[in-house]
Every structure is written in C-alpha cells, then in structure tokens.
PDB file of N, CA and C in Angstrom:
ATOM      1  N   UNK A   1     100.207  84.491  23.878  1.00  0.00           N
ATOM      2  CA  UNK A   1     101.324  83.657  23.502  1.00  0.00           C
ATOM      3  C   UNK A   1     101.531  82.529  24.537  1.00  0.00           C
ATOM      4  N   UNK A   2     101.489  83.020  25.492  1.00  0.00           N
ATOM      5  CA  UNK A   2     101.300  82.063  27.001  1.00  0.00           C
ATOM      6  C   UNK A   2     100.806  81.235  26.624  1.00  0.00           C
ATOM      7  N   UNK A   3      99.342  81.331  26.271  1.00  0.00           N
ATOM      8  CA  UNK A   3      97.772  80.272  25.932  1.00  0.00           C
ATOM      9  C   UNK A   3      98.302  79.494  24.845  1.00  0.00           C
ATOM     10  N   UNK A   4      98.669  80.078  24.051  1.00  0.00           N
ATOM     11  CA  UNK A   4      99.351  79.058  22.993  1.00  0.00           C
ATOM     12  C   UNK A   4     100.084  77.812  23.280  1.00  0.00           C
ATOM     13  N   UNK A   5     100.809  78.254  24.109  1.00  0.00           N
ATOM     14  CA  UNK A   5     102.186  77.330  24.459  1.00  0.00           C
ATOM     15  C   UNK A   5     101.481  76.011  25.519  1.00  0.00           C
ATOM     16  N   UNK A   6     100.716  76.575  25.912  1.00  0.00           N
ATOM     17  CA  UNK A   6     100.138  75.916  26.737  1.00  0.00           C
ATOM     18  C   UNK A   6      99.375  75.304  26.494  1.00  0.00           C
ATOM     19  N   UNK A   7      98.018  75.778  25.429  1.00  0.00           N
ATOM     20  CA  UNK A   7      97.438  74.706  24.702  1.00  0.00           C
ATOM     21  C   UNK A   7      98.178  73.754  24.037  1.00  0.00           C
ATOM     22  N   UNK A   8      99.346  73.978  23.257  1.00  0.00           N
ATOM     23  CA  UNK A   8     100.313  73.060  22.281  1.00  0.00           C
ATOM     24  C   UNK A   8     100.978  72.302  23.344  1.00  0.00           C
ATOM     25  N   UNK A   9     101.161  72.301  24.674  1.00  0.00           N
ATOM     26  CA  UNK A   9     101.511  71.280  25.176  1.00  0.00           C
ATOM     27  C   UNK A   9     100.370  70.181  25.718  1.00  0.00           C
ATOM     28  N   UNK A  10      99.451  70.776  26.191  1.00  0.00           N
ATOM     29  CA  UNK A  10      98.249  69.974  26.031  1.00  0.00           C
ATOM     30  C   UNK A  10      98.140  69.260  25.378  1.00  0.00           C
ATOM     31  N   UNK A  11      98.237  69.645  23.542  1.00  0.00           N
ATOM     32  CA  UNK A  11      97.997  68.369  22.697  1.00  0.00           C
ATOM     33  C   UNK A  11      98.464  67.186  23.195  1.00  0.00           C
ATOM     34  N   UNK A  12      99.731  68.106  22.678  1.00  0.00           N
ATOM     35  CA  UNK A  12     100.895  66.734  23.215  1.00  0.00           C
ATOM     36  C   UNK A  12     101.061  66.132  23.970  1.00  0.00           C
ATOM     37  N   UNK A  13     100.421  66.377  25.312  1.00  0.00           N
ATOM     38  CA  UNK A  13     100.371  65.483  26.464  1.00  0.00           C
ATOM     39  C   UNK A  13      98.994  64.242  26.112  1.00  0.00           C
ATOM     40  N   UNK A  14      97.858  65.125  25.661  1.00  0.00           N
ATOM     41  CA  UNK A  14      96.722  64.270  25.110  1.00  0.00           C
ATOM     42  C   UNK A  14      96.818  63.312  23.860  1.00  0.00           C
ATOM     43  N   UNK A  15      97.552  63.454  23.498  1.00  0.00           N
ATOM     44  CA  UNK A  15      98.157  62.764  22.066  1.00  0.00           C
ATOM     45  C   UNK A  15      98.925  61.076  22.541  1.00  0.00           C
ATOM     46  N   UNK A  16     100.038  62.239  23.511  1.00  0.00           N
ATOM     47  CA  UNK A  16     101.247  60.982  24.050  1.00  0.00           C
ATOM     48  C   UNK A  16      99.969  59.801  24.944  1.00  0.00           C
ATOM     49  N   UNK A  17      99.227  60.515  25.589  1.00  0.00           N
ATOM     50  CA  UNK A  17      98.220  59.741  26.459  1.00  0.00           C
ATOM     51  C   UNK A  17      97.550  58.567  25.640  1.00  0.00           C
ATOM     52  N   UNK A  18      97.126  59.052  24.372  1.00  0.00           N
ATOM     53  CA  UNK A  18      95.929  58.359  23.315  1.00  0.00           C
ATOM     54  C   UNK A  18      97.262  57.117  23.027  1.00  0.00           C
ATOM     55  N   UNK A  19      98.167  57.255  22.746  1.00  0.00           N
ATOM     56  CA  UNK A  19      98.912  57.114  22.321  1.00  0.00           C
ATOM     57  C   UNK A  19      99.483  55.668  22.934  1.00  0.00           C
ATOM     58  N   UNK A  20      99.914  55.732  24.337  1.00  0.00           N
ATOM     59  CA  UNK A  20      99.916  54.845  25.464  1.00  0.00           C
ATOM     60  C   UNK A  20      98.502  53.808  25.660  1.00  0.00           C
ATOM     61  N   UNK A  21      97.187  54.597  25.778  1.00  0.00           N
ATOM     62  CA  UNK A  21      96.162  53.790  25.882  1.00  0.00           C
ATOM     63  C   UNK A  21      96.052  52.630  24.209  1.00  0.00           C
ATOM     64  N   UNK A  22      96.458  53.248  23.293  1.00  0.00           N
ATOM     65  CA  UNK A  22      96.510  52.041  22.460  1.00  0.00           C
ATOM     66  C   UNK A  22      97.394  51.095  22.289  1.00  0.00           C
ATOM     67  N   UNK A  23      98.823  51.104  22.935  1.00  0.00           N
ATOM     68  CA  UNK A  23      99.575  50.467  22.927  1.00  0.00           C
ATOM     69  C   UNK A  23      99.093  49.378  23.872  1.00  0.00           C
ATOM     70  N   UNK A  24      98.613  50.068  25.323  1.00  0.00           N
ATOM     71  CA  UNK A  24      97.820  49.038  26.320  1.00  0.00           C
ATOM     72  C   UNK A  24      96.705  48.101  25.665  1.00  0.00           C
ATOM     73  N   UNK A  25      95.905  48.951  24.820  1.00  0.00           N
ATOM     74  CA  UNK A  25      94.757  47.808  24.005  1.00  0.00           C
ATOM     75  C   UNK A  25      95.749  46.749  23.669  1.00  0.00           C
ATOM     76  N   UNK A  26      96.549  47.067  22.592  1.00  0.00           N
ATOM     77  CA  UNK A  26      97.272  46.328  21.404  1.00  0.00           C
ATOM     78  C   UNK A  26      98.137  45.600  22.917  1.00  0.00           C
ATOM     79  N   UNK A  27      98.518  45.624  23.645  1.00  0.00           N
ATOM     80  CA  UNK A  27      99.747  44.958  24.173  1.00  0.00           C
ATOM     81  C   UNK A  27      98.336  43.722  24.918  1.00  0.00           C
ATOM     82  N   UNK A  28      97.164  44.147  25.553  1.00  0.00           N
ATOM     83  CA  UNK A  28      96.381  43.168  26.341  1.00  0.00           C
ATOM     84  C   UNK A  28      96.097  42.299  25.107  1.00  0.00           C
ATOM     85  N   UNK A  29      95.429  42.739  23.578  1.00  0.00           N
ATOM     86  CA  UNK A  29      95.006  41.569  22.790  1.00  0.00           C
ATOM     87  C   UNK A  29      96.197  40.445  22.474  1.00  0.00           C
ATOM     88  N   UNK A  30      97.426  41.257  22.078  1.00  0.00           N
ATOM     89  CA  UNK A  30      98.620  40.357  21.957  1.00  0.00           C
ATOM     90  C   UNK A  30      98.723  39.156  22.858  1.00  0.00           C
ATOM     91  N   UNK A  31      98.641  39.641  24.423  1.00  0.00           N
ATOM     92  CA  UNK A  31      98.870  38.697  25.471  1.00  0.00           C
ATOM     93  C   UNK A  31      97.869  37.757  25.531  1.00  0.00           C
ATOM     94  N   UNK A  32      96.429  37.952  25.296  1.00  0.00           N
ATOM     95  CA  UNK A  32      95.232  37.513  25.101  1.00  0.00           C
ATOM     96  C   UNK A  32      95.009  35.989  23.796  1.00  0.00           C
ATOM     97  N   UNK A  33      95.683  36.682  23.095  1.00  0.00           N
ATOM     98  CA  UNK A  33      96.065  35.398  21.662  1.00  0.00           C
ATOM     99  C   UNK A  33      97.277  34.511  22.542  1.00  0.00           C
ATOM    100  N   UNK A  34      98.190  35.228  22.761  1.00  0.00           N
ATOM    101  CA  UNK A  34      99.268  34.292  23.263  1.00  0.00           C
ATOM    102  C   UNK A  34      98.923  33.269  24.706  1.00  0.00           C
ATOM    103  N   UNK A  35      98.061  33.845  25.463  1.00  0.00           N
ATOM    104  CA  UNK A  35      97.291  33.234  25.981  1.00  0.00           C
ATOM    105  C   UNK A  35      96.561  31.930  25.585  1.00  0.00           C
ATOM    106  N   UNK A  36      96.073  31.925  24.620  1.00  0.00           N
ATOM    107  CA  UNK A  36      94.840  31.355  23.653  1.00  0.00           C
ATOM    108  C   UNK A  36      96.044  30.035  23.112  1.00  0.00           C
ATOM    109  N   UNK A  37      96.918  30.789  22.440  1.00  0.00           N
ATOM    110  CA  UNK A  37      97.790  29.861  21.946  1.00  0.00           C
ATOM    111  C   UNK A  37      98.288  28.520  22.925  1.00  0.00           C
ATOM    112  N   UNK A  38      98.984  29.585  23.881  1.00  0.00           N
ATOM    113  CA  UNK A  38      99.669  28.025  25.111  1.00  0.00           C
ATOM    114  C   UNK A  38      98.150  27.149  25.758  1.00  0.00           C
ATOM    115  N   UNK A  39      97.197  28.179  25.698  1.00  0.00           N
ATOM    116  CA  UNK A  39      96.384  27.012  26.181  1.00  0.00           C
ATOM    117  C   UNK A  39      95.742  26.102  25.303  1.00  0.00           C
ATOM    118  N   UNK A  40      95.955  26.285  23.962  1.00  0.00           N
ATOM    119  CA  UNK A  40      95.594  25.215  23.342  1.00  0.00           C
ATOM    120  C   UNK A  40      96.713  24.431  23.173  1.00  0.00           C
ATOM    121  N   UNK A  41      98.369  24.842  23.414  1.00  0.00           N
ATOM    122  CA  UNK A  41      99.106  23.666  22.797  1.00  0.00           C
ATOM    123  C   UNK A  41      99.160  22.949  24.474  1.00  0.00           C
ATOM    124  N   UNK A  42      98.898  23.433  25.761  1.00  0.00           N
ATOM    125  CA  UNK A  42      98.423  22.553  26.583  1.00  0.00           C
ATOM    126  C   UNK A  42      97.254  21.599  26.592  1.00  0.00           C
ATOM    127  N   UNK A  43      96.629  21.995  26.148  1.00  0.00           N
ATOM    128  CA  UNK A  43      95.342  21.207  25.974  1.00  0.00           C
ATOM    129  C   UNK A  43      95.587  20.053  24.709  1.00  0.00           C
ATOM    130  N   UNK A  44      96.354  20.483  23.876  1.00  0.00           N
ATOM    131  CA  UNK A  44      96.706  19.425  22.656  1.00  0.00           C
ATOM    132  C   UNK A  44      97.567  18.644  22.730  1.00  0.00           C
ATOM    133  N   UNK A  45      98.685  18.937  24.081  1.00  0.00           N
ATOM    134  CA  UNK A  45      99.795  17.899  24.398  1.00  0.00           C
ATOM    135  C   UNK A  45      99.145  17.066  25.624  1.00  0.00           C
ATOM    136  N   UNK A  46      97.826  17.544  26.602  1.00  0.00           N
ATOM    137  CA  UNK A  46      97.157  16.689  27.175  1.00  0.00           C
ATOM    138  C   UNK A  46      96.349  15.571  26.294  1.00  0.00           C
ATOM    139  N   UNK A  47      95.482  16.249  25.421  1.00  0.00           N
ATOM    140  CA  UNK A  47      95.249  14.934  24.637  1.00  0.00           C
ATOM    141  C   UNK A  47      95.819  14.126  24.185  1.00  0.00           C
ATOM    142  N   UNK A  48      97.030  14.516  23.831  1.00  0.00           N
ATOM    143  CA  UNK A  48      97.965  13.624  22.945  1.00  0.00           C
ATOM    144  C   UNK A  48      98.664  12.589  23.549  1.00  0.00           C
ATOM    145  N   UNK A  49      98.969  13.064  25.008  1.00  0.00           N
ATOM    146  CA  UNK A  49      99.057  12.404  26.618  1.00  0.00           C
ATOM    147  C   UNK A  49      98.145  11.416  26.756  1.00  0.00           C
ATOM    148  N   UNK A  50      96.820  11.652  26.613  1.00  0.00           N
ATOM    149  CA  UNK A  50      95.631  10.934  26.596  1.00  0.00           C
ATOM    150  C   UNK A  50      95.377   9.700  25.998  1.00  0.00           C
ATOM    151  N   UNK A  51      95.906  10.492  24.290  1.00  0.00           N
ATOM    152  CA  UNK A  51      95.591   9.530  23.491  1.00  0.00           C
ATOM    153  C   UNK A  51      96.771   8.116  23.325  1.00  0.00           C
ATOM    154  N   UNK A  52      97.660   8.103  23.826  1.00  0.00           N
ATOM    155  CA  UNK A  52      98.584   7.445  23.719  1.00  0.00           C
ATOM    156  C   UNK A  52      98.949   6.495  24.914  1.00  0.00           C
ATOM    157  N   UNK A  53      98.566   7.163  26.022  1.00  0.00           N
ATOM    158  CA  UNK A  53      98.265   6.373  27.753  1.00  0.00           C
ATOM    159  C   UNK A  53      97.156   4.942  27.146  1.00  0.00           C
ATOM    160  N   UNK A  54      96.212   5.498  26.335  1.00  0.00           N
ATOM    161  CA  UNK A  54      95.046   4.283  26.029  1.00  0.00           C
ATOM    162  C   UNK A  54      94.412   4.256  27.937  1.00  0.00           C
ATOM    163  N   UNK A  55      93.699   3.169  27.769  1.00  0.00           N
ATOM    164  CA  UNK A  55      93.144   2.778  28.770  1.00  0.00           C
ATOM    165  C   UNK A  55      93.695   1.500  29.658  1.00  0.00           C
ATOM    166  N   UNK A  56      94.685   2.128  30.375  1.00  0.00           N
ATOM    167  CA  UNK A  56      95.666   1.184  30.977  1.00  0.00           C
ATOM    168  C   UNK A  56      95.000   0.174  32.466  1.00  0.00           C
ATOM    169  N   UNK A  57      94.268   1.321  32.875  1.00  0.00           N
ATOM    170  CA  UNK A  57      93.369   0.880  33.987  1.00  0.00           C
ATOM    171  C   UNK A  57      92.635  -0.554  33.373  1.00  0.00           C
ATOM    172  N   UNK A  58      92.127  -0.347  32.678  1.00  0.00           N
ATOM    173  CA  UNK A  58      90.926  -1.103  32.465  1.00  0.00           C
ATOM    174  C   UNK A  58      91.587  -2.854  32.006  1.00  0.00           C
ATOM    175  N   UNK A  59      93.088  -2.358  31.379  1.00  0.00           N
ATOM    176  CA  UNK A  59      93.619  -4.018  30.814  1.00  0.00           C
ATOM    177  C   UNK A  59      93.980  -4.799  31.932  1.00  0.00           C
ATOM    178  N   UNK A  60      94.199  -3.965  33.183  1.00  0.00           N
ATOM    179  CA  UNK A  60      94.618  -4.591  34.333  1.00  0.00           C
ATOM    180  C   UNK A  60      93.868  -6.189  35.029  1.00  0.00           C
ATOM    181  N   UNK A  61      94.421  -7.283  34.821  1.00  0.00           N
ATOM    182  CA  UNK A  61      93.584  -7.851  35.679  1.00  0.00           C
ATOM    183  C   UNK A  61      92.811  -8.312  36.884  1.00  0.00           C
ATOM    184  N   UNK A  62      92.025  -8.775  37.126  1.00  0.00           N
ATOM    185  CA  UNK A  62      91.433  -8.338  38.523  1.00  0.00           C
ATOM    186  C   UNK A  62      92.028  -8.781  39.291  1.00  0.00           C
ATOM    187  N   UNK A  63      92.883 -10.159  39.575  1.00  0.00           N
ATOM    188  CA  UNK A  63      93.334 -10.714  40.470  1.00  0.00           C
ATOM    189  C   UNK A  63      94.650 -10.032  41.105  1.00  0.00           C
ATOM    190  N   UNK A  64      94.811  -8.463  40.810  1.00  0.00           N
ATOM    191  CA  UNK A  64      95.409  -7.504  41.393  1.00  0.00           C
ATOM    192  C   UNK A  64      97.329  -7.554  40.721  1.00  0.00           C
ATOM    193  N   UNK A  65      97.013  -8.673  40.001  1.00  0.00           N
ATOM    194  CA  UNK A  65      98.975  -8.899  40.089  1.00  0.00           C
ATOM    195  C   UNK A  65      98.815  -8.625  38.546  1.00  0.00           C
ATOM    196  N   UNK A  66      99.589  -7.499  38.119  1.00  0.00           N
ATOM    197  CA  UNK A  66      99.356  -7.141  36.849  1.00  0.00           C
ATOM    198  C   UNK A  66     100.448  -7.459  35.968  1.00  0.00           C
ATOM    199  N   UNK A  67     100.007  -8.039  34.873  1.00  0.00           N
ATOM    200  CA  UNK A  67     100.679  -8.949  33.705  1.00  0.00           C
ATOM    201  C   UNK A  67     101.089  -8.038  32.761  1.00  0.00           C
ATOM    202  N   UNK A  68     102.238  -7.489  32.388  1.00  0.00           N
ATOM    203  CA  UNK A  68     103.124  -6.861  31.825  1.00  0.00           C
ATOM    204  C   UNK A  68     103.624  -7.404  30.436  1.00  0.00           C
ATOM    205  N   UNK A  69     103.602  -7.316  29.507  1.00  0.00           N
ATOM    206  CA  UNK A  69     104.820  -7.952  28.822  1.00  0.00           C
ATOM    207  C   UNK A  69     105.713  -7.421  28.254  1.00  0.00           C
ATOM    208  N   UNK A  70     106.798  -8.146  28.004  1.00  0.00           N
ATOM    209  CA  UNK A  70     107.706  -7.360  27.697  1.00  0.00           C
ATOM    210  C   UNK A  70     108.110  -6.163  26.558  1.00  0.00           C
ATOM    211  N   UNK A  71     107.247  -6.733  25.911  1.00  0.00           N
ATOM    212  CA  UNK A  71     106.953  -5.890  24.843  1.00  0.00           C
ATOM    213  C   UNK A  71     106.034  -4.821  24.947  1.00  0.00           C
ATOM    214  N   UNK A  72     105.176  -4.806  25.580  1.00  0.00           N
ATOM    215  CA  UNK A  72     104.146  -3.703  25.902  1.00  0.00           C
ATOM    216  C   UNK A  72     105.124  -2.266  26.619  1.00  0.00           C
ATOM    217  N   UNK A  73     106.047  -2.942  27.543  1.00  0.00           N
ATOM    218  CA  UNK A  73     106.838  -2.222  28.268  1.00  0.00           C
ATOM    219  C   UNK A  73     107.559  -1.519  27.516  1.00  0.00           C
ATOM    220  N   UNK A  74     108.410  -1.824  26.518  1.00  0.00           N
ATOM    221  CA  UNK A  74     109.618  -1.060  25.384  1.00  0.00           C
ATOM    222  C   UNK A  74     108.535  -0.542  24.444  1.00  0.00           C
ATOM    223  N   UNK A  75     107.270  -0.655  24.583  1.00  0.00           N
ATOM    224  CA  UNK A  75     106.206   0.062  23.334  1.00  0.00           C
ATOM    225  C   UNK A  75     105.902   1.217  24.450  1.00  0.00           C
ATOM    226  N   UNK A  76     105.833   1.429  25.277  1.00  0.00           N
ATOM    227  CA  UNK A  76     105.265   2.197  26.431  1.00  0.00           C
ATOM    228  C   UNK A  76     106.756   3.615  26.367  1.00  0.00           C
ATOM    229  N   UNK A  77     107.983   2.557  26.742  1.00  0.00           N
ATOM    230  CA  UNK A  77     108.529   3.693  26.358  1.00  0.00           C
ATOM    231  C   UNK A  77     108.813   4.310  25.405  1.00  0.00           C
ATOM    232  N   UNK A  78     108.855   3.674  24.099  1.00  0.00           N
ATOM    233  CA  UNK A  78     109.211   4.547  22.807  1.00  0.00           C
ATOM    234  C   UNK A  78     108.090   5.448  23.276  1.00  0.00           C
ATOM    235  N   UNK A  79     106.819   5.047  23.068  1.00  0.00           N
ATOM    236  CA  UNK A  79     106.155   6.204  23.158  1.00  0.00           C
ATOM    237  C   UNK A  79     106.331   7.503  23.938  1.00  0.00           C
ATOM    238  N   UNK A  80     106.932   7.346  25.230  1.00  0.00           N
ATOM    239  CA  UNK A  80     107.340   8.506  26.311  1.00  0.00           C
ATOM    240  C   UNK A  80     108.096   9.156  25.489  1.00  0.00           C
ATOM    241  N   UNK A  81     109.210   8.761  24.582  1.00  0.00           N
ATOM    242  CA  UNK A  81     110.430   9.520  24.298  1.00  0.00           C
ATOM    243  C   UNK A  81     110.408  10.459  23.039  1.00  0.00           C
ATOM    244  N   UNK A  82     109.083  10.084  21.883  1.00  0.00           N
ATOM    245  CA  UNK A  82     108.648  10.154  21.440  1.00  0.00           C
ATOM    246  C   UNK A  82     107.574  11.573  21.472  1.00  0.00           C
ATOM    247  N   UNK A  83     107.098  11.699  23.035  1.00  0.00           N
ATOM    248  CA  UNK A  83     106.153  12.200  23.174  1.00  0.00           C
ATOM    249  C   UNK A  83     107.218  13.399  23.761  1.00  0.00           C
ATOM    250  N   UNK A  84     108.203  13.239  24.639  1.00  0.00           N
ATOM    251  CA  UNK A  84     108.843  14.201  24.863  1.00  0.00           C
ATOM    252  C   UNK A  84     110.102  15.114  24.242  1.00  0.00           C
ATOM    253  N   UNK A  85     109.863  13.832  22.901  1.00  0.00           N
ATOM    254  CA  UNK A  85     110.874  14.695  22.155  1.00  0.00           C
ATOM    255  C   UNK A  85     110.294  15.519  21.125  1.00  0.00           C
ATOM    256  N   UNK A  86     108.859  15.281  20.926  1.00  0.00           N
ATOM    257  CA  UNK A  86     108.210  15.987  20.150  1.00  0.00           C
ATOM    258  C   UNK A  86     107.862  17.704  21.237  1.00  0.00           C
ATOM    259  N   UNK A  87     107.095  17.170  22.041  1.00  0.00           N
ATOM    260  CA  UNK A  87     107.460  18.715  22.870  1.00  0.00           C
ATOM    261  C   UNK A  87     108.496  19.508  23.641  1.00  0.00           C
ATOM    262  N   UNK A  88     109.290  19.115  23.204  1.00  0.00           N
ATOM    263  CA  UNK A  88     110.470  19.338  23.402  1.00  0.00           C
ATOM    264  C   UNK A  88     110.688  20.231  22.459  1.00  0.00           C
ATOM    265  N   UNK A  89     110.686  19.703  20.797  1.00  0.00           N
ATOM    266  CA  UNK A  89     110.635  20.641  19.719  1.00  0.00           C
ATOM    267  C   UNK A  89     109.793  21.808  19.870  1.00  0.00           C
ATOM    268  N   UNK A  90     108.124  21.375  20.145  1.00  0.00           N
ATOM    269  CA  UNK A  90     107.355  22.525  19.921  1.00  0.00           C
ATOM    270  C   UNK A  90     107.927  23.631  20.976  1.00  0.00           C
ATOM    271  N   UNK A  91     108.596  23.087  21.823  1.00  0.00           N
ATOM    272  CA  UNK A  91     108.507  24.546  23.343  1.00  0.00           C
ATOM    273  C   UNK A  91     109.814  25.146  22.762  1.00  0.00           C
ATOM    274  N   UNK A  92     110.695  24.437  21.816  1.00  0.00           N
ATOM    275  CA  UNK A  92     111.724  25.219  21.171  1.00  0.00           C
ATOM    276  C   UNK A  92     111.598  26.136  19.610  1.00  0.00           C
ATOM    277  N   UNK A  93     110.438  25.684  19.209  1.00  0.00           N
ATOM    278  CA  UNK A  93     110.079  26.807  18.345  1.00  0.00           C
ATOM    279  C   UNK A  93     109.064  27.436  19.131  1.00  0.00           C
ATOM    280  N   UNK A  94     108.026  27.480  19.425  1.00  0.00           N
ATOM    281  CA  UNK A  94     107.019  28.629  20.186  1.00  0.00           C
ATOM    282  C   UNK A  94     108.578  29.609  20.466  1.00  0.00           C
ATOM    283  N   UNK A  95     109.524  28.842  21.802  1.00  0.00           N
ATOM    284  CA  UNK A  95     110.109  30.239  22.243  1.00  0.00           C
ATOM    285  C   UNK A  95     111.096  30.741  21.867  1.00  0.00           C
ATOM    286  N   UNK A  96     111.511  30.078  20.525  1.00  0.00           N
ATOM    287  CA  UNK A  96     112.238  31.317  19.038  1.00  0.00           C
ATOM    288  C   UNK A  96     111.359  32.036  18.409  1.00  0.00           C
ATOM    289  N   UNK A  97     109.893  31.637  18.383  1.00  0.00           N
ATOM    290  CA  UNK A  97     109.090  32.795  17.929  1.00  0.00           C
ATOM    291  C   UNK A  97     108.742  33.687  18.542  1.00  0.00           C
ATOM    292  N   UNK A  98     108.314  33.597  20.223  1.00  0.00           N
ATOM    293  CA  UNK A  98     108.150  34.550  20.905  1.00  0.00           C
ATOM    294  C   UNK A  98     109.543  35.320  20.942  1.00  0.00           C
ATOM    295  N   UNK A  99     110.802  34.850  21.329  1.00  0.00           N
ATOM    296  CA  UNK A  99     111.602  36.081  21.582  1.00  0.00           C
ATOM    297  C   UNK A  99     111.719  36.488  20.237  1.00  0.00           C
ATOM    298  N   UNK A 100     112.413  36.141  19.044  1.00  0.00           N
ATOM    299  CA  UNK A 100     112.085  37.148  18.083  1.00  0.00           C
ATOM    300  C   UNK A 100     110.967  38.658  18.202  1.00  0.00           C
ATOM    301  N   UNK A 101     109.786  37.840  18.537  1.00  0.00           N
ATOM    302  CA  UNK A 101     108.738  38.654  18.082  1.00  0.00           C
ATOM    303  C   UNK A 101     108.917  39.943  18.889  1.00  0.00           C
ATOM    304  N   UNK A 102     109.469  39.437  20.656  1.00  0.00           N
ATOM    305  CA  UNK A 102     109.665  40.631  21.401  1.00  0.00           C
ATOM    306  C   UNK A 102     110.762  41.283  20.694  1.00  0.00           C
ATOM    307  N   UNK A 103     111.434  40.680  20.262  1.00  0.00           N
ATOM    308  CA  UNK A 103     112.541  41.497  20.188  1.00  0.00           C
ATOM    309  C   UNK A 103     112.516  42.684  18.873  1.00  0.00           C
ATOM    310  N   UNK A 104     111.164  42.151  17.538  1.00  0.00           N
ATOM    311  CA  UNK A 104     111.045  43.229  17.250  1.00  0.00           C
ATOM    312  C   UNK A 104     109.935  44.455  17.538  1.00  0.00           C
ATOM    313  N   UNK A 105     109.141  43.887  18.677  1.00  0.00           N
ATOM    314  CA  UNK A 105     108.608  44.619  19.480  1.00  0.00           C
ATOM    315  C   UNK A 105     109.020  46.028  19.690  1.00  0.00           C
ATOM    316  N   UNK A 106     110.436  45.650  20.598  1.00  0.00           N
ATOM    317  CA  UNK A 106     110.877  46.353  21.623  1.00  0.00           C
ATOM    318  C   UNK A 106     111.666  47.349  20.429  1.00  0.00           C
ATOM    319  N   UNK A 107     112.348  46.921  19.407  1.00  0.00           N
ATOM    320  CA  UNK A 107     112.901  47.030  18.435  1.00  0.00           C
ATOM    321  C   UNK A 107     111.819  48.541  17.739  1.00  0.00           C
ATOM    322  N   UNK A 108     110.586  48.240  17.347  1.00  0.00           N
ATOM    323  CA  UNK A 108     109.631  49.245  17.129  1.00  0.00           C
ATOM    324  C   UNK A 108     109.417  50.387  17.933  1.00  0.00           C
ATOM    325  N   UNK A 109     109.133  49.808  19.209  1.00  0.00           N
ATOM    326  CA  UNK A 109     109.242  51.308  20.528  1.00  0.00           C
ATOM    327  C   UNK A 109     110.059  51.769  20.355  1.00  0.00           C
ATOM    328  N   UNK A 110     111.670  51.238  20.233  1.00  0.00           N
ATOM    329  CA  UNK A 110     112.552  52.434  20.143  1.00  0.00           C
ATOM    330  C   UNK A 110     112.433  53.622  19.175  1.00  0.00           C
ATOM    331  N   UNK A 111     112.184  52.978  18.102  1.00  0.00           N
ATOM    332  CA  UNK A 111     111.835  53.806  17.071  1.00  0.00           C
ATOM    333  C   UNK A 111     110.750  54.963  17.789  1.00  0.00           C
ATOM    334  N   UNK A 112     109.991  54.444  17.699  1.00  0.00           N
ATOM    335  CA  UNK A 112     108.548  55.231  17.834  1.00  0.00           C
ATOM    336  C   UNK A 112     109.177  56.408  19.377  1.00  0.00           C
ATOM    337  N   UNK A 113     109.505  56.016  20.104  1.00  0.00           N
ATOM    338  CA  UNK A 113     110.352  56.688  20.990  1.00  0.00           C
ATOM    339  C   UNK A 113     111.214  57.796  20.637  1.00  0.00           C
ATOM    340  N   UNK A 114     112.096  57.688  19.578  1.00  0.00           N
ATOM    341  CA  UNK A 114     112.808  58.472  19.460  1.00  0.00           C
ATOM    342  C   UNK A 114     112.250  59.456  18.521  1.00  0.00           C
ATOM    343  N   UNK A 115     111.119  58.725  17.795  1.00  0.00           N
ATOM    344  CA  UNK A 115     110.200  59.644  16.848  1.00  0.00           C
ATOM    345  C   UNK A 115     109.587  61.049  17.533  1.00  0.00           C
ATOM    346  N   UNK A 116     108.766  60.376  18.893  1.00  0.00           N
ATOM    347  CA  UNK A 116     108.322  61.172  19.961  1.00  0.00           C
ATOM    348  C   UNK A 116     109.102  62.302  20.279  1.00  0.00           C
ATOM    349  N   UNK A 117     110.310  61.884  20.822  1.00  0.00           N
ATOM    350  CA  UNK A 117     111.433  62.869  21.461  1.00  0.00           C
ATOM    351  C   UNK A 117     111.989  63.860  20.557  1.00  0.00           C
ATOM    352  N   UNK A 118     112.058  63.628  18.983  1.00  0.00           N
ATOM    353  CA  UNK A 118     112.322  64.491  17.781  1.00  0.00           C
ATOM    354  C   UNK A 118     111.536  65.491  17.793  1.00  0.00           C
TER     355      UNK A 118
END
C-alpha cells in the first residue's frame, strides 16, 4: 500500500514536470515570434526612416554652405510628424495586443492551476 502511494505520487510529480517543460517550450517559441515580430517592425520603421531621409548628403553643395529652401524645410517636417505619428500608433496597438494577450495568458494558468490543485 506504501508502494502504491508512492508510485501515484511519482506520476504526479512526473506529469507536473512534463507538464512545466512544455509550458517552457511553448513560453521560449512565443518569445521567439515576438522577438521576430519587433525586429521586423524595427527594421521596417528603419527603412521607412530610410526611405523618406532620401539622399540628403549627396544634394548638398560642394561649396560647403548648404542651400535650403524653404519649402524643402516644412516638407522635411511634415514628414517627421508624420513618421512619428504613425509609430506612435503602431507601438500603441502592438502594446494593446501584447498586454491583452498576457493577460489571457496568465488568465489560462490560473485555470490550469487550480485544475492541478483539484
């Protein structure tokens, strides 16, 4: 009867264990995509940085005193405001989707937690 009790906690310790190691898989791939994600919307707000800078160096003229106009200047900034009000948006939805998502995350463990402890 001893052996019994003792094997049946075994399971359960080997179970709860299996149990943990997949949450660790599932929690590294999660972080791994989310990973994947910010570095592409970094990499897509650098280009976009990129693409909109143009090639400023190069219009410069040589005689060192650089010719501006006025209009280039108020086109220069719409574009800044433009550029930061657009990521501005994206970093405000990404992080209503991430906390949601934790939140039904965490929301699931409890469950599964109290499932355990039943």
């Amino acid at each position: 009867m001893e052996r019994e009790r003792l094997l049946r906690s075994t399971r359960q310790f080997k179970s709860a264990l299996e149990g943990q190691v997949d949450d660790l898989k599932e929690s590294a791939v999660r972080w791994s995509v989310q990973g994947l994600i910010f570095g592409g919307v970094a990499l897509g707000s650098y280009l976009l940085v990129r693409a909109f800078r143009g090639k400023a160096k190069e219009q410069q003229p040589e005689s060192g005193i650089a010719k501006t106009s006025f209009a280039s200047t108020i086109f220069a900034s719409i574009q800044s405001y433009i550029l930061s009000f657009l990521l501005s948006m994206a970093r405000e939805k990404i992080t209503a989707y991430l906390e949601n998502y934790f939140l039904q995350q965490n929301a699931g463990s409890r469950k599964d937690t109290a499932i355990q402890e039943s």
